[in-house]
Structures are given as structure tokens and as C-alpha cells.
Protein backbone atom coordinates (compact mmCIF):
# COMPACT_ATOMS: atom_id res chain seq x y z
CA UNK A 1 -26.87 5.74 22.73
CA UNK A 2 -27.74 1.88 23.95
CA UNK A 3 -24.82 0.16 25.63
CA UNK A 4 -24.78 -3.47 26.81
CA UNK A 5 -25.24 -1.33 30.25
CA UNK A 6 -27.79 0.32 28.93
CA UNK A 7 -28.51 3.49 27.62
CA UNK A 8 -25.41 6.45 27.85
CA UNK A 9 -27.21 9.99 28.45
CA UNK A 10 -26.15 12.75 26.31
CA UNK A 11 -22.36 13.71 26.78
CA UNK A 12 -22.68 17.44 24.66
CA UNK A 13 -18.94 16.49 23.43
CA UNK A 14 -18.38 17.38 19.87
CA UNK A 15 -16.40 13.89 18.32
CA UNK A 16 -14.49 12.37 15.25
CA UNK A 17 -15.38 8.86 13.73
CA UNK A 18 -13.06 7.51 11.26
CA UNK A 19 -14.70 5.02 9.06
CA UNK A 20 -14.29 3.40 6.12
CA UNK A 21 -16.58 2.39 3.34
CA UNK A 22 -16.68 -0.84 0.86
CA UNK A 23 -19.08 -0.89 -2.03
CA UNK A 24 -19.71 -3.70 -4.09
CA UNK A 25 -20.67 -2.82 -7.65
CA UNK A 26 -22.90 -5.34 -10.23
CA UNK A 27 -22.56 -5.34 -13.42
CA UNK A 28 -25.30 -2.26 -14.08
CA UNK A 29 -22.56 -0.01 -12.39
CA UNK A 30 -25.20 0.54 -9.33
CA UNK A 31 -24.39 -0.25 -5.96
CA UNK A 32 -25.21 -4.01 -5.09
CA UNK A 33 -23.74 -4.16 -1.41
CA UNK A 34 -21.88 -1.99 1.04
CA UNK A 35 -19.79 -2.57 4.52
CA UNK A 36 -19.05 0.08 7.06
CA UNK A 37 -16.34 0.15 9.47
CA UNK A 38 -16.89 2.20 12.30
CA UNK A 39 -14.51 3.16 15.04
CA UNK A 40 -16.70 2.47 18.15
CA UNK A 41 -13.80 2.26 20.22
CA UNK A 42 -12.29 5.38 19.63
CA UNK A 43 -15.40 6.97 19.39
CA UNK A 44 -15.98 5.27 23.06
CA UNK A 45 -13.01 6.97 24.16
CA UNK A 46 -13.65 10.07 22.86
CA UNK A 47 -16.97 10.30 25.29
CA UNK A 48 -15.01 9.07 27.88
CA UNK A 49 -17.08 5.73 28.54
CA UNK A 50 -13.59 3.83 28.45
């Protein structure tokens, strides 16, 4: 994983990332845009890099 610090070797921790998921549909009913919301922090904490 690349950090500002740079890169964070592998941790072999098993961890949970909550997210959530917006899609945008058009008209056609297909899928026209989608936004992701990550935890990064928690998942940060959860390798112990904070």
C-alpha cells in the first residue's frame, strides 16, 4: 500500500472496511455514475499506521 511516506509493507492483519456506495442511474436503467466512500481512516487504524 503507497502512503504519502511511502510504501507500508505487508501487515498479515485480517481487516474490516465499511463503505458505502452511490449509483447514479440514466434513463436506460444502466448505471451512468458511481461514488465510493471508503473508510481509510479506520482502515489506517486497523493496521496500526495511526
Amino acid at each position: 500500500m503507497l502512503m504519502p511516506t511511502g510504501q507500508v509493507p505487508p501487515t498479515g492483519y485480517r481487516i474490516s472496511i465499511p463503505m458505502a456506495v452511490s449509483s447514479r442511474v440514466g434513463e436506460d436503467e444502466l448505471i451512468v455514475g458511481e461514488h465510493r466512500y471508503d473508510d481509510l481512516m479506520g482502515m489506517a487504524l486497523q493496521l496500526g499506521l495511526v
